[in-house]
Protein backbone atom coordinates (compact mmCIF):
# COMPACT_ATOMS: atom_id res chain seq x y z
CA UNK A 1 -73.47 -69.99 150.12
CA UNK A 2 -71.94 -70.21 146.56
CA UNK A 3 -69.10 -72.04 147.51
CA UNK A 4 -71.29 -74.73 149.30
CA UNK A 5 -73.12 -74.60 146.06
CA UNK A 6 -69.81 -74.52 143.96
CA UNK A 7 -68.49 -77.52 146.50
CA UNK A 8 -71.47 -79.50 146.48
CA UNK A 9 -71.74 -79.30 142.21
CA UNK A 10 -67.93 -80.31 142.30
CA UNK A 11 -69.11 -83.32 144.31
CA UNK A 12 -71.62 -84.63 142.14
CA UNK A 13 -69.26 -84.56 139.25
CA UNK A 14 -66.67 -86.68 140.61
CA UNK A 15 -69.63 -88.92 141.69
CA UNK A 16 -71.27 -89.20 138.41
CA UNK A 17 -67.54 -89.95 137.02
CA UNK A 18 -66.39 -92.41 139.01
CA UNK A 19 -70.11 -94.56 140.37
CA UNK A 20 -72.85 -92.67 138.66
CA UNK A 21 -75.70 -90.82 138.68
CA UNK A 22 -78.59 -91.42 141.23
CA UNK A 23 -80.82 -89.74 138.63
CA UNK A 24 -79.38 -91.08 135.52
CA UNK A 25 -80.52 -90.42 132.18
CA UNK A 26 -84.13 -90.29 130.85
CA UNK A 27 -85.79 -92.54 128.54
CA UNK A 28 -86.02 -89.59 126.12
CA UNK A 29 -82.47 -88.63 126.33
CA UNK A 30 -81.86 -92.58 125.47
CA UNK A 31 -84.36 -93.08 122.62
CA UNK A 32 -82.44 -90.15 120.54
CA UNK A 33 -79.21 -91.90 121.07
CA UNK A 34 -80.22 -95.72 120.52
CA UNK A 35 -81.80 -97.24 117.33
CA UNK A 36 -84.76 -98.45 119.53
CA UNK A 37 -86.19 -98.53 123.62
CA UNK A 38 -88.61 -101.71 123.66
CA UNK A 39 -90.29 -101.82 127.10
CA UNK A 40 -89.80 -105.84 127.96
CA UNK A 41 -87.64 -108.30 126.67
CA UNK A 42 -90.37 -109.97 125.26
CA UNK A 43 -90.83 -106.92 123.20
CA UNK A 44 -87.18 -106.91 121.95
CA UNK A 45 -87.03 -110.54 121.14
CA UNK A 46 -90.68 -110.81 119.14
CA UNK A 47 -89.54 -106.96 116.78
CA UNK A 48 -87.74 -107.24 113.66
CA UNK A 49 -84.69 -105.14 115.30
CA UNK A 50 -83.76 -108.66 117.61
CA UNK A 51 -80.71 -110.06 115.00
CA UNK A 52 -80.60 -112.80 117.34
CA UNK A 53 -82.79 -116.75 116.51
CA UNK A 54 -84.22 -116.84 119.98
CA UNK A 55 -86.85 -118.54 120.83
CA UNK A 56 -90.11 -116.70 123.07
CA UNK A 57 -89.96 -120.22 125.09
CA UNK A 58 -86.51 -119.70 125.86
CA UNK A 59 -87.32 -116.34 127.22
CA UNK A 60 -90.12 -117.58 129.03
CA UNK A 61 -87.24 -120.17 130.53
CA UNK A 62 -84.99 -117.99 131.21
CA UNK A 63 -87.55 -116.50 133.37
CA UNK A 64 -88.47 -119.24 135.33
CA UNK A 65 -84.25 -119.83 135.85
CA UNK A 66 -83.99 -116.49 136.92
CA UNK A 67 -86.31 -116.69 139.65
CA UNK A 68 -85.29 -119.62 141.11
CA UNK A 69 -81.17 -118.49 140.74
CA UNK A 70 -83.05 -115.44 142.83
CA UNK A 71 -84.46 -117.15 145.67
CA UNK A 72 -81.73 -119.43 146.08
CA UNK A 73 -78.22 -116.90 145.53
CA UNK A 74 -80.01 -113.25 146.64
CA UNK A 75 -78.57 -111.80 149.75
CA UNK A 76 -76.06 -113.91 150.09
CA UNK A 77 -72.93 -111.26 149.84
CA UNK A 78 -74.95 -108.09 149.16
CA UNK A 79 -78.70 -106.03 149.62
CA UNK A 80 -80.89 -107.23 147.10
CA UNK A 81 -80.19 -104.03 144.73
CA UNK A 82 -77.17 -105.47 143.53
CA UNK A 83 -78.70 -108.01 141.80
CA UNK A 84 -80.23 -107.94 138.23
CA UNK A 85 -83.78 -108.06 137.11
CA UNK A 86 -85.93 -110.68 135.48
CA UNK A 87 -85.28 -108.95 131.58
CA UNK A 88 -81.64 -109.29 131.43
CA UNK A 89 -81.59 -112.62 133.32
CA UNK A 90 -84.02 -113.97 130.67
CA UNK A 91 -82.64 -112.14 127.48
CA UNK A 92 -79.03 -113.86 128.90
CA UNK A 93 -80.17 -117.21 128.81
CA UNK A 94 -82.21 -117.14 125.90
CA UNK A 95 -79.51 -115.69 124.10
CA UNK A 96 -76.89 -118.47 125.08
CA UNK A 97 -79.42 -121.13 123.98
CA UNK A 98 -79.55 -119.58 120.41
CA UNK A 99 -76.12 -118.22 120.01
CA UNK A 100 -74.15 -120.89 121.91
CA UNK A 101 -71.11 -118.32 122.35
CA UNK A 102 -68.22 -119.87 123.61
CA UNK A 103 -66.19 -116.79 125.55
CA UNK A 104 -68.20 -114.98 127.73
CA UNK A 105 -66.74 -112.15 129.94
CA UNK A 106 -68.91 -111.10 133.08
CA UNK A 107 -67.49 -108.00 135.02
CA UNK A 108 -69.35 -107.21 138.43
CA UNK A 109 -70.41 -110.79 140.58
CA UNK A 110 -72.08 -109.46 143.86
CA UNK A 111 -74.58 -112.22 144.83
CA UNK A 112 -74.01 -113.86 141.42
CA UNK A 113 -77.50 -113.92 139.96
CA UNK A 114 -76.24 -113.14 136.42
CA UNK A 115 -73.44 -115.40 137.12
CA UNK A 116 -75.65 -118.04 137.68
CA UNK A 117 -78.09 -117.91 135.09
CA UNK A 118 -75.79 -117.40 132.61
CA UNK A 119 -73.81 -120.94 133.75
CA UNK A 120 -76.85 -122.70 133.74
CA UNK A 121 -77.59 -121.77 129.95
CA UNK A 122 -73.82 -122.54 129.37
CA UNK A 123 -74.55 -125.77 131.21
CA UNK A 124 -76.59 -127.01 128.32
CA UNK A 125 -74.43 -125.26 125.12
CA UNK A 126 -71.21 -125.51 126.53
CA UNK A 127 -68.55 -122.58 126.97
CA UNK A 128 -66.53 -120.70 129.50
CA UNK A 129 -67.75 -118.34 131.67
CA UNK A 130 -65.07 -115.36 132.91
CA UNK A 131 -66.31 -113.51 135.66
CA UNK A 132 -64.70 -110.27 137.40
CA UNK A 133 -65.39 -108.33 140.83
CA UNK A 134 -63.30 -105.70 142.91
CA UNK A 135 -64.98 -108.58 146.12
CA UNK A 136 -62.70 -111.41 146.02
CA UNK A 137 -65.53 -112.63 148.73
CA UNK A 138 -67.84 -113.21 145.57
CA UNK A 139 -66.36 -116.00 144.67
CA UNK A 140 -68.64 -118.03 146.77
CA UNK A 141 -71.38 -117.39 143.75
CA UNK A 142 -71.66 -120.81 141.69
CA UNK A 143 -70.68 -124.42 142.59
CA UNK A 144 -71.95 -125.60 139.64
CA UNK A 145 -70.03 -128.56 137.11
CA UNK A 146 -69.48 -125.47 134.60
CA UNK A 147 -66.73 -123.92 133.40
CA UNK A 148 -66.63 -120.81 135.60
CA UNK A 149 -63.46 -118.66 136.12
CA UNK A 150 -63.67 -116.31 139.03
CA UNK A 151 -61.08 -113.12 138.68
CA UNK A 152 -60.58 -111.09 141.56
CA UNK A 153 -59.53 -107.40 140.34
CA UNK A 154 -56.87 -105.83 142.19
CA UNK A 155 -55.40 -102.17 141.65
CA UNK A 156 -54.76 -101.17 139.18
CA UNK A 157 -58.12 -102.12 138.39
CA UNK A 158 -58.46 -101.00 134.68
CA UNK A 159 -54.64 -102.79 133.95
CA UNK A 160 -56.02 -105.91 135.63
CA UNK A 161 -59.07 -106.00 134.08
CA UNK A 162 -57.00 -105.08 130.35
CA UNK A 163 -54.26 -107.56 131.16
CA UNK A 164 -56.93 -110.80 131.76
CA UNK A 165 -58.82 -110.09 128.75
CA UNK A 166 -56.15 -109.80 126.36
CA UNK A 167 -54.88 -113.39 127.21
CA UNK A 168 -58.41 -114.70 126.38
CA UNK A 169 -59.28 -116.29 123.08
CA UNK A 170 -61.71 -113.61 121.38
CA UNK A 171 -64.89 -113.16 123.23
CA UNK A 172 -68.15 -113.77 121.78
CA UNK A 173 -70.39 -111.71 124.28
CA UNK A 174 -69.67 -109.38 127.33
CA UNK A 175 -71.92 -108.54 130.08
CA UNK A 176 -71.48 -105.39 131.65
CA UNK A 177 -72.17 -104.92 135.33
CA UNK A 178 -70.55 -103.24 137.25
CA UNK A 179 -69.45 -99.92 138.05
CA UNK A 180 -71.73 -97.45 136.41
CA UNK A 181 -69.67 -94.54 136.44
CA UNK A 182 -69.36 -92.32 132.97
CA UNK A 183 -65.80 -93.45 133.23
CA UNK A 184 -65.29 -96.79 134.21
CA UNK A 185 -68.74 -97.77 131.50
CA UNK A 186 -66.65 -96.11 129.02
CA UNK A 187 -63.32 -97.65 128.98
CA UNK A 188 -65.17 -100.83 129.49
CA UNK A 189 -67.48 -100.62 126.18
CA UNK A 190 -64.41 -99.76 124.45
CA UNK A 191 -62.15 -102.52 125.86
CA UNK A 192 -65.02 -105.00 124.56
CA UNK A 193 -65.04 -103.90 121.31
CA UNK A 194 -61.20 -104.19 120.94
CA UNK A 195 -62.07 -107.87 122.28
CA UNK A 196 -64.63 -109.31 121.26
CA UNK A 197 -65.12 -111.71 118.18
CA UNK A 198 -66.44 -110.74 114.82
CA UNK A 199 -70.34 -110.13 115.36
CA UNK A 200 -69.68 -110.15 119.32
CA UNK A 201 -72.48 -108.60 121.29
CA UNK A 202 -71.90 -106.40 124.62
CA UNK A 203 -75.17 -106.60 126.72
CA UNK A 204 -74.91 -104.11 129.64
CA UNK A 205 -76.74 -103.54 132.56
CA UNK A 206 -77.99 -99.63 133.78
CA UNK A 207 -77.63 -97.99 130.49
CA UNK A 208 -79.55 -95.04 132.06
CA UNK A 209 -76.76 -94.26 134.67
CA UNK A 210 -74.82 -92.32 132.79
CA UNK A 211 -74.36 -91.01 129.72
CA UNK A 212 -71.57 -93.20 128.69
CA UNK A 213 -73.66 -95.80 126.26
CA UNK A 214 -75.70 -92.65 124.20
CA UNK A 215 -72.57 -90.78 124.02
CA UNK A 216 -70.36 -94.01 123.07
CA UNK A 217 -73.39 -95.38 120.25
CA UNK A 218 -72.26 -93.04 117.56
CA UNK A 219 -69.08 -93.58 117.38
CA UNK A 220 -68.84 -97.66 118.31
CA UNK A 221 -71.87 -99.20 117.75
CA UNK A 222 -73.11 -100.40 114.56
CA UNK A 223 -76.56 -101.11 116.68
CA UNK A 224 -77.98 -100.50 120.07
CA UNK A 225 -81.41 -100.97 122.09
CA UNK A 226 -82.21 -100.31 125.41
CA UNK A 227 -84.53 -102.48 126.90
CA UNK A 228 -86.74 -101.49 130.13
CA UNK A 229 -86.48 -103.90 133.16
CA UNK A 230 -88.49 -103.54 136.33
CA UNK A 231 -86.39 -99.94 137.32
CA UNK A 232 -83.80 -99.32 135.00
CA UNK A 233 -82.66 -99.97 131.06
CA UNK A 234 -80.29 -102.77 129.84
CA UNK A 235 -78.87 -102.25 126.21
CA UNK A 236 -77.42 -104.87 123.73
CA UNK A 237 -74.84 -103.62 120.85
CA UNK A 238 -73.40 -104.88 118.00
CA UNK A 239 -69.90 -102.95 117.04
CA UNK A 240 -68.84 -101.97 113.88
């Protein structure tokens, strides 16, 4: 009995390493570590913490992308709870609209939904999309006249990952979405910030999956939030 106990304890710490934790972290555990938890996007945007000039309308466009990026790209190379939620998608493409950042770094694809919202924001602004996924399959995502660069990671995966990046011009935002493992969220916050342009801004997905973005704040970022979606958090940080 105690080593099936002992075992089974054992297994939950290499999971929560390496994709995660089913539970995650709670909204308490978050607020103490982050400068602020709004419960929308809507919420971010409209509070005196949002550094950023967007525009509610933007949001409310960003919206309206988002679902239709949904109906159309959903399903196509994964379930449905690979892809992101309405809050991100919007903040994304409001964001791009007001910032007009010229590098942008995307790691997980799946069924592309972020993919594609964020190329049709860069559409209008102009900028290059880089996009990364363990699938080489996923990059069937966008057929759009943008400039999107599909990288298929191979092994090893954090070299590959390191080694594309650092051949890049500095990168004005990174999305994170992908692996949620302590580990992999960790190397990858810190790779951005060794990466990304003066007053760059990392926006990741599933902040509340593990512990990596609370324990990481103190020490990297000179600001985070964590914004609520539909099921999980999303946080945006500026580095110092």
């Amino acid at each position: 009995m105690v080593l099936r106990k002992s075992n089974q304890l054992i297994g939950q710490r290499v999971h929560y390493l390496t994709r995660g934790n089913f539970h995650g972290v709670s909204a308490n555990w978050l607020s103490k570590k982050c400068d602020g938890l709004f419960q929308n996007t809507r919420g971010y945007v409209e509070s005196a913490s949002c550094p950023f000039p967007i525009e509610i309308d933007a949001v409310a466009t960003g919206e309206q992308e988002f679902a239709k990026v949904l109906k159309e790209k959903s399903g196509i190379n994964y379930g449905y709870n690979f892809d992101c939620e309405m809050g991100l998608a919007s903040l994304l493409y409001a964001y791009i609209l007001a910032v007009r950042p010229k590098i942008v770094v995307e790691t997980g694809v799946a069924n592309g939904i972020t993919t594609n919202v964020i190329m049709r924001a860069l559409e209008i602004t102009g900028g290059t999309l880089h996009s990364f996924d363990i699938d080489g399959n996923t990059s069937n995502v966008y057929e759009g006249a943008g400039d999107w660069n599909f990288h298929h990671i191979t092994n090893p995966h954090k070299e590959f990952l390191e080694g594309v990046v650092s051949s890049l011009e500095k990168i004005d935002l990174w999305v994170h979405d992908s692996n949620h493992g302590f580990s992999w969220q960790a190397f990858e916050y810190q790779l951005a910030a060794l990466n990304l342009q003066f007053g760059g801004v990392l926006i990741s997905d599933d902040i509340d999956s593990s512990t990596a973005w609370g324990t990481i704040s103190n020490s990297l970022f000179a600001s985070s939030f964590g914004i609520f979606d539909r099921r999980k958090f999303f946080g945006v940080a500026t580095f110092r």
